[in-house]
Protein backbone atom coordinates (compact mmCIF):
# COMPACT_ATOMS: atom_id res chain seq x y z
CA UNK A 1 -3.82 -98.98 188.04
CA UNK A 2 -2.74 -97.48 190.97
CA UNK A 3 -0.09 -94.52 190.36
CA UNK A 4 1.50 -91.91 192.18
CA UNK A 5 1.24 -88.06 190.85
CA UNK A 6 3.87 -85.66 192.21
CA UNK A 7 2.65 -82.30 192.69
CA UNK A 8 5.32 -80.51 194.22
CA UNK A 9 6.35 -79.86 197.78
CA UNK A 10 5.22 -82.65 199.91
CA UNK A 11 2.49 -82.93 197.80
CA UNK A 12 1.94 -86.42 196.14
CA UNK A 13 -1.30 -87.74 194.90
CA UNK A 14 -2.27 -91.27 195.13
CA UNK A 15 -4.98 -92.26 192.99
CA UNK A 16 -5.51 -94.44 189.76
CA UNK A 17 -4.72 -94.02 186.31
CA UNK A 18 -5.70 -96.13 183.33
CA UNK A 19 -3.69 -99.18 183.22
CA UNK A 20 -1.78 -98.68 179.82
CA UNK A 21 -1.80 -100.76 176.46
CA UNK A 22 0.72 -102.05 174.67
CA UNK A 23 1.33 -100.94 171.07
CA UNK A 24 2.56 -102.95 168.38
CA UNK A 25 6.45 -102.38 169.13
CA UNK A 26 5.81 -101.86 173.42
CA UNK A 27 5.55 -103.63 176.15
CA UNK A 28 3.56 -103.21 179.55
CA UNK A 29 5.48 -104.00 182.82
CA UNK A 30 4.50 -104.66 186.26
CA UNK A 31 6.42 -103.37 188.80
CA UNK A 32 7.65 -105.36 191.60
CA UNK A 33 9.74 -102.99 193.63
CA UNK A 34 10.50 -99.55 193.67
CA UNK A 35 13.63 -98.14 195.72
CA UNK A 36 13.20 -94.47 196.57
CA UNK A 37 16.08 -92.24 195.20
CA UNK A 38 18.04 -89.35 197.45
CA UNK A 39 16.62 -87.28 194.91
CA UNK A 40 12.95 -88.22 195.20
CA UNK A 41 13.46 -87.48 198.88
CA UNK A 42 14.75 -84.13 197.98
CA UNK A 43 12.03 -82.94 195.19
CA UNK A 44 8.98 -84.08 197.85
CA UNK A 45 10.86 -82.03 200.40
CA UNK A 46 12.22 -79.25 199.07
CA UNK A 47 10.43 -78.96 195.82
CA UNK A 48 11.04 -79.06 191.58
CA UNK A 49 14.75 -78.89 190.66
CA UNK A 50 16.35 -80.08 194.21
CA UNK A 51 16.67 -83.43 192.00
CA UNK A 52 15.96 -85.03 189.05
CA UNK A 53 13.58 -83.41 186.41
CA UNK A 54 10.25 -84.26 187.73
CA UNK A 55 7.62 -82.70 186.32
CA UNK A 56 4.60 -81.36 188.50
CA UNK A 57 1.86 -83.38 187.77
CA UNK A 58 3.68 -86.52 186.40
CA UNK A 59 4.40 -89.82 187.64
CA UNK A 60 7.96 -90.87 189.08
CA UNK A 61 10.34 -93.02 190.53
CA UNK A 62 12.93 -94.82 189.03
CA UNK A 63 14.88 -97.17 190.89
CA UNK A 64 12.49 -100.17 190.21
CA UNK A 65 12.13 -104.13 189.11
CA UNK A 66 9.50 -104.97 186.76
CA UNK A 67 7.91 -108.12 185.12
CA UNK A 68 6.51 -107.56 181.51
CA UNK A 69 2.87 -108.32 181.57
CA UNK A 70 1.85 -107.78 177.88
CA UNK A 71 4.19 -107.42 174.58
CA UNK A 72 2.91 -105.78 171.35
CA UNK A 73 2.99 -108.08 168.31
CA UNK A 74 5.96 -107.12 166.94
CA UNK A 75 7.97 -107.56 169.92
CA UNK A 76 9.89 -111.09 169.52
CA UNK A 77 12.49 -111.77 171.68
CA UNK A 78 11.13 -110.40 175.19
CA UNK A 79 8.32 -112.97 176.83
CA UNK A 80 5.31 -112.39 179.39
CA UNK A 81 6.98 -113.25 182.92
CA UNK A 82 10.05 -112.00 181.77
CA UNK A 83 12.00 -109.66 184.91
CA UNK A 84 13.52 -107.13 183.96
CA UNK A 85 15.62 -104.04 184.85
CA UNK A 86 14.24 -100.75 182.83
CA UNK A 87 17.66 -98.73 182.30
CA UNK A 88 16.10 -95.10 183.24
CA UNK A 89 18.19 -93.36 180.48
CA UNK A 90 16.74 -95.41 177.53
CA UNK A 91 13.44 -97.17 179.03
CA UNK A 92 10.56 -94.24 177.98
CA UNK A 93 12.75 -93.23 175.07
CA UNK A 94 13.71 -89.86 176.35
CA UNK A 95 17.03 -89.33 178.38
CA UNK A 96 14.77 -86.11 180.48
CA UNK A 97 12.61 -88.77 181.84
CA UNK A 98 15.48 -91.33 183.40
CA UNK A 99 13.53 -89.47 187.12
CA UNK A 100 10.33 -89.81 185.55
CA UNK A 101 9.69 -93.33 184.54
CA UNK A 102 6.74 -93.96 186.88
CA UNK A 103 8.73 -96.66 189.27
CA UNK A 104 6.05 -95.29 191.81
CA UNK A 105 2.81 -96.55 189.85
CA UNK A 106 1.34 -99.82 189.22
CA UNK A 107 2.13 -100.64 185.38
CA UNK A 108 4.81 -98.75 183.03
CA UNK A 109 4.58 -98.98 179.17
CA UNK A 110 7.79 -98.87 177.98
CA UNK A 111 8.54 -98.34 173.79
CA UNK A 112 10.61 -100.05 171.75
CA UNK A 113 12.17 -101.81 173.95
CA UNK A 114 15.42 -104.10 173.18
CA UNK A 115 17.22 -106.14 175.14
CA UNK A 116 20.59 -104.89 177.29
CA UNK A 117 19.49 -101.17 175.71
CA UNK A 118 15.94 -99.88 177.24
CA UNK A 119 15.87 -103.22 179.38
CA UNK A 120 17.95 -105.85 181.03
CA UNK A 121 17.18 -109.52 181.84
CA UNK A 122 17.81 -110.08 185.54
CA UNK A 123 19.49 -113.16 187.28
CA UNK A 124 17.92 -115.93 189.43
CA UNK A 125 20.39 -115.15 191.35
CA UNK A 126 19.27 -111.92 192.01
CA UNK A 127 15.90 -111.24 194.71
CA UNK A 128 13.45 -108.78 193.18
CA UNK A 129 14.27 -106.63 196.61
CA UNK A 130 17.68 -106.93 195.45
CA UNK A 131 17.07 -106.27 191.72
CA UNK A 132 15.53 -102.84 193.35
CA UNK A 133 18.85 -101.58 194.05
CA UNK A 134 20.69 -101.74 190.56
CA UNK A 135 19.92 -98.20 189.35
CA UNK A 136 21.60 -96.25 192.72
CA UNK A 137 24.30 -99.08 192.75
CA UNK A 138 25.09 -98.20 189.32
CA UNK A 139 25.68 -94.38 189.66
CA UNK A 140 27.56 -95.52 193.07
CA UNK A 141 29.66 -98.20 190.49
CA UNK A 142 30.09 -95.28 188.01
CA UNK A 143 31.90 -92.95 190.94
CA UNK A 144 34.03 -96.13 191.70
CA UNK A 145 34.91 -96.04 187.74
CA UNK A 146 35.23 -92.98 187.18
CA UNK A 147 38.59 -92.78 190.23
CA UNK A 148 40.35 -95.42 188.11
CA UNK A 149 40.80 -97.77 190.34
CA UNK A 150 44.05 -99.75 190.27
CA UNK A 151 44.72 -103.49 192.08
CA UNK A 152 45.67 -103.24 195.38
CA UNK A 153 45.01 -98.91 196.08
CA UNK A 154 43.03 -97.50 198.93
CA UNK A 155 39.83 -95.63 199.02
CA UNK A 156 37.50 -93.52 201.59
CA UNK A 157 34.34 -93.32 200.79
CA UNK A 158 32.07 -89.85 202.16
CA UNK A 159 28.63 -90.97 202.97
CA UNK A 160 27.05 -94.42 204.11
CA UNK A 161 24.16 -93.92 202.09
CA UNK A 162 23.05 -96.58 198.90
CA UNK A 163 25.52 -95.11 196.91
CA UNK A 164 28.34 -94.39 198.92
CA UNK A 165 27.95 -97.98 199.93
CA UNK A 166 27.52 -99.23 196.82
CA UNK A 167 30.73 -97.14 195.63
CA UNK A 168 32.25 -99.04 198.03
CA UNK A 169 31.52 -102.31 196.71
CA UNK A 170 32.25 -101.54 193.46
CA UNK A 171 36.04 -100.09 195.03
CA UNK A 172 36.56 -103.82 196.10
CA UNK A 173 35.07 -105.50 193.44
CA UNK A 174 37.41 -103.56 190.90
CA UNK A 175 40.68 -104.29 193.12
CA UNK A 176 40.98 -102.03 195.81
CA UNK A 177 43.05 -103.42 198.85
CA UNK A 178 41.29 -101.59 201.84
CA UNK A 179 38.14 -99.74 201.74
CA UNK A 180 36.70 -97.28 204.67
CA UNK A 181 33.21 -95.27 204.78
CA UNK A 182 32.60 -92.21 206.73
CA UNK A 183 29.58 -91.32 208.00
CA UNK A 184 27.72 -89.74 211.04
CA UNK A 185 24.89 -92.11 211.20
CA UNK A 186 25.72 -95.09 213.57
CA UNK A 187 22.72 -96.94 211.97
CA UNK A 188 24.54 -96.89 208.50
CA UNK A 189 27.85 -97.25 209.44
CA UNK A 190 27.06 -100.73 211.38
CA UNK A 191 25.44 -101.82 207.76
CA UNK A 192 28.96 -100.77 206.24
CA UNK A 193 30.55 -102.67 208.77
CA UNK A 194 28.91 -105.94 207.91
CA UNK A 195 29.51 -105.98 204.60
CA UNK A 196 33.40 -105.65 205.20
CA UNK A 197 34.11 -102.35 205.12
CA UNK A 198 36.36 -100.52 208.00
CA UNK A 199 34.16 -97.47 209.36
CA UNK A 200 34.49 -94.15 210.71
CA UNK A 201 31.99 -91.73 212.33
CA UNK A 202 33.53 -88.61 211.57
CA UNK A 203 31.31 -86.41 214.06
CA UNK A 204 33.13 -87.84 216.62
CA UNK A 205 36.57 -89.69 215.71
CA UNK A 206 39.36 -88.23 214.34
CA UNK A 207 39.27 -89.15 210.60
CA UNK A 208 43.25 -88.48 210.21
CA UNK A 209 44.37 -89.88 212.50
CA UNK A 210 42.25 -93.22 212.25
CA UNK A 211 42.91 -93.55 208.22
CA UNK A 212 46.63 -93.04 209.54
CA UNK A 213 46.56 -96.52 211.57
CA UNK A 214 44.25 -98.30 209.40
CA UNK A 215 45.93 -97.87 205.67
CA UNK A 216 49.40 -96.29 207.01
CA UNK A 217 51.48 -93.20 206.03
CA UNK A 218 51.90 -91.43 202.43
CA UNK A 219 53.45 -87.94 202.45
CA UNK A 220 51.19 -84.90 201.52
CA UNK A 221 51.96 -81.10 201.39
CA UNK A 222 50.90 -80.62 204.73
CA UNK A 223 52.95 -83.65 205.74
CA UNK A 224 52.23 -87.22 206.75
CA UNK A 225 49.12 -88.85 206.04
CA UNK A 226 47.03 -90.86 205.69
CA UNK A 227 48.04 -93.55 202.57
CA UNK A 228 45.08 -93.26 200.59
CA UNK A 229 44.83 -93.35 196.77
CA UNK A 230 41.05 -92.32 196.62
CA UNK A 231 38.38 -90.54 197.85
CA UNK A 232 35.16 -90.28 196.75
CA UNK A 233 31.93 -87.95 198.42
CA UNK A 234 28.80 -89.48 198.27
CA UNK A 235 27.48 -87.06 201.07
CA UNK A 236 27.72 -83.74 199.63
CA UNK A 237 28.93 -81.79 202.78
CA UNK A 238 30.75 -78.31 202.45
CA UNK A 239 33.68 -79.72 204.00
CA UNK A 240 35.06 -82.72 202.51
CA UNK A 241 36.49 -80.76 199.56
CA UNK A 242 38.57 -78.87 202.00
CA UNK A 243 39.26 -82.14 204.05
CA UNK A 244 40.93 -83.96 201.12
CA UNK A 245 42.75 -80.97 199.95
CA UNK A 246 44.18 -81.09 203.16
CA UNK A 247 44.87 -84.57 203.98
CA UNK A 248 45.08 -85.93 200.15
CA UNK A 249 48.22 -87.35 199.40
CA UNK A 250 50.50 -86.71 196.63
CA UNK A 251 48.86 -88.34 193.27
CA UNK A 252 45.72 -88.87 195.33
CA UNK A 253 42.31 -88.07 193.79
CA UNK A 254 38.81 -87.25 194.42
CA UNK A 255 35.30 -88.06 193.02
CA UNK A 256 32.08 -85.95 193.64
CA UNK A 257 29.24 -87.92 192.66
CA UNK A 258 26.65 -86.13 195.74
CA UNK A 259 23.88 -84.48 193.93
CA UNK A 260 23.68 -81.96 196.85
CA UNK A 261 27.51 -80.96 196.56
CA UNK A 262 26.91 -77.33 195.02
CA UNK A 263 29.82 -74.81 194.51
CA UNK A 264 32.91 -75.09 196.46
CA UNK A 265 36.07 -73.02 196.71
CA UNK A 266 39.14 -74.99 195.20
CA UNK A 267 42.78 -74.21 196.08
CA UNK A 268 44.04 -74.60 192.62
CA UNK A 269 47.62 -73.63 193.84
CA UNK A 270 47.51 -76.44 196.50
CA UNK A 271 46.02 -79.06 193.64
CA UNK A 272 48.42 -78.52 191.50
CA UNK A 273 51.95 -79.04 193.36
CA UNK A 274 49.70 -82.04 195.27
CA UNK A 275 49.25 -83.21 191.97
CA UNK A 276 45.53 -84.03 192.90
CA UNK A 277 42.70 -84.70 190.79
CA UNK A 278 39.47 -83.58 191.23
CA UNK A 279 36.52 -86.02 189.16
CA UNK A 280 32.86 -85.59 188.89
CA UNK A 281 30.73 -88.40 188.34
CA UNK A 282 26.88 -88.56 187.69
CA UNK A 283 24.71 -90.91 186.30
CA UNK A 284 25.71 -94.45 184.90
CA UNK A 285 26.60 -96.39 181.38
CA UNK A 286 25.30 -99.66 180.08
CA UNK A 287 28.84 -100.67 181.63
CA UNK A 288 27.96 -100.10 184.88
CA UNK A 289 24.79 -102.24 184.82
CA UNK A 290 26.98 -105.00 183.62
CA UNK A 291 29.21 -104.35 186.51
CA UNK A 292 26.74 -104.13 189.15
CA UNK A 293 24.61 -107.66 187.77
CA UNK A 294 27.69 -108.99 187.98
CA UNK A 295 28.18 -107.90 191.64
CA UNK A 296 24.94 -109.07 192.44
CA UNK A 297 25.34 -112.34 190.58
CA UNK A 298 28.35 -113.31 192.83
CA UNK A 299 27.24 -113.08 196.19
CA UNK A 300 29.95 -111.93 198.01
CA UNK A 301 28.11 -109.08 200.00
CA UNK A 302 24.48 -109.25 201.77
CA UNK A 303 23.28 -106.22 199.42
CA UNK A 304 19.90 -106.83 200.47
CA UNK A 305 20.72 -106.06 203.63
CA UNK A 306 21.05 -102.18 203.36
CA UNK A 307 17.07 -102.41 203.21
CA UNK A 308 16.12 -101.25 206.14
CA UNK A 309 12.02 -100.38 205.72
CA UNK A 310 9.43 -101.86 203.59
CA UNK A 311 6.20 -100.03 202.89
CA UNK A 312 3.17 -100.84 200.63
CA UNK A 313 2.23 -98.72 197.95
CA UNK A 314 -0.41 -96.69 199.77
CA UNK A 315 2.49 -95.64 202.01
CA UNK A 316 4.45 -93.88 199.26
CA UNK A 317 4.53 -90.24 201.18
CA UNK A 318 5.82 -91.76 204.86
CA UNK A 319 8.18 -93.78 203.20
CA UNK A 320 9.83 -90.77 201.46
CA UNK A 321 9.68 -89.37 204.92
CA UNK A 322 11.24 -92.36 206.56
CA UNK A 323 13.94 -92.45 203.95
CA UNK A 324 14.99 -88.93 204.71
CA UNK A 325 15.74 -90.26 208.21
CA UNK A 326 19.14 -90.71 208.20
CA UNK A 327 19.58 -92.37 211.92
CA UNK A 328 17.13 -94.63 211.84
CA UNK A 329 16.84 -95.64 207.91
CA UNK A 330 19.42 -96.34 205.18
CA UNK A 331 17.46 -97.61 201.93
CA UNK A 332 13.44 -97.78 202.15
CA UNK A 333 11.90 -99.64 199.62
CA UNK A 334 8.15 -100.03 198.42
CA UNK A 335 6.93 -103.65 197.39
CA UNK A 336 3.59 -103.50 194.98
CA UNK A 337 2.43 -106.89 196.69
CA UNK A 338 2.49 -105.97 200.37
């Protein structure tokens, strides 16, 4: 089969591995489509430990859609030609390997595998390019969770990547009123845009003053403000901590969910008579892939259309490199039959 070895810093092997045999309680899968991750862009760039756990020499990827190809004889329930989502956390068997499942090889064997545990059966109503995206929209549909969303509140969303958009979904799906992305990427803002979201380029408008006239006023400690319930940074800059400590409103509260945040300076004084809450979020639960089939199932937004390259397989390396291209790329996918 053909499977992709990382070996560290822009450094990934292409080559073919023995295609890999079901046991008695496994299953083989074929996979379909493989999304590439923020964090496989950031290991092939910067190197082991900017990301998941990927280990040198292993396979990786996971953000992928699969069709099982071969079940082991005491596997009942799960059929050849079945399509199915493998949940990264549970699919190998081993939380450490939810980076590692080999989305970016031919064939996966995946062990004991059970239905809406390791695996998940995936709607006709969902395109395998589509089906591609439910691991990133489910971390982005955890940091919508986690900022307990109420009917009818307001959110700003850091960062027009997958999962900032896909927080932003998830915002609407779970009630929120008015929804607005910031980004500096033109390119990724426009996708925002078209999938009903109010945008702002932050390089060059003022954010204040545009979050002001869009969701109205809401008193802070630095005065008025912009009447916003939520914010959540999917971009990982220095400054957006600092931004929504100053322009938070009262009760008003953050989620991190960037993998790239790192350490910032908190004003504890200024949280605390702001009555702010700061949230982290990382990763997802088997609620979230409920959520986020659910999202997919209904239709309401053109998720596909955040795809913005398609590579084959053989094109693994210039894909990561595309997808790393914030101005002229948003998600870059790789499709096993092109």
């Amino acid at each position: 089969m053909r499977a992709a070895i990382y070996n560290g810093k822009k450094n990934i092997l292409l080559g073919e591995l023995d295609t890999p045999k079901a046991g008695e309680h496994d299953i083989v899968v074929k996979n379909l489509y493989a999304s590439i991750c923020g964090t496989d862009v950031a290991v092939y760039f910067h190197g082991p430990g900017t990301g998941h756990r990927i280990t040198l020499g292993g396979e990786f990827g996971h953000e992928v859609v699969s069709e099982v190809v071969e079940v082991g004889k005491a596997v009942k329930d799960i059929q050849v030609g079945d399509r199915i989502y493998p949940y990264p956390r549970l699919a190998k068997g081993d939380p450490k390997r939810a980076g590692t499942l080999g989305g970016f090889s031919e064939y996966m064997l995946l062990p004991n595998p059970k239905w809406n545990e390791q695996i998940y059966r995936i709607s006709e109503k969902i395109s395998d390019k589509e089906a591609c995206l439910i691991e990133p929209f489910t971390v982005g549909c955890r940091a919508a969770r986690r900022s307990f969303p109420k009917k009818g509140e307001n959110a700003i969303v850091f960062g027009a990547g997958t999962i900032g958009i896909a927080a932003a979904i998830a915002l609407k799906y779970f009630g929120c009123e008015k929804v607005m992305i910031c980004d500096y990427s033109d390119l990724r803002l426009q996708k925002a845009e078209k999938l009903g979201m109010e945008i702002c380029n932050n390089g060059k408008e003022d954010l204040k003053e545009k979050a002001i006239r869009f969701f109205g006023e809401a008193p802070s400690l630095n005065g008025a403000t912009a009447n916003v319930d939520i914010y959540i940074d999917a971009a990982g800059a220095e400054s957006i901590l600092e931004l929504y400590q100053q322009m938070g409103k009262i009760e008003s509260r953050m989620v991190v969910v960037a993998v790239l945040a790192g350490k910032r300076p908190v004003d504890i004084l200024n949280m605390t008579f702001a009555q702010h809450a700061l949230i982290g979020s990382g990763g997802y639960m088997p609620e979230d892939v409920r959520d986020v089939m659910a999202i997919m199932e209904s239709g309401r937004w053109d998720i596909e259309s955040i795809i913005t390259h398609e590579f084959s397989w053989e094109k693994l390396p210039e894909a990561i490199e595309t997808a790393a291209d914030v101005e002229h790329a948003l998600n870059v996918v790789i499709s096993y039959d092109k």
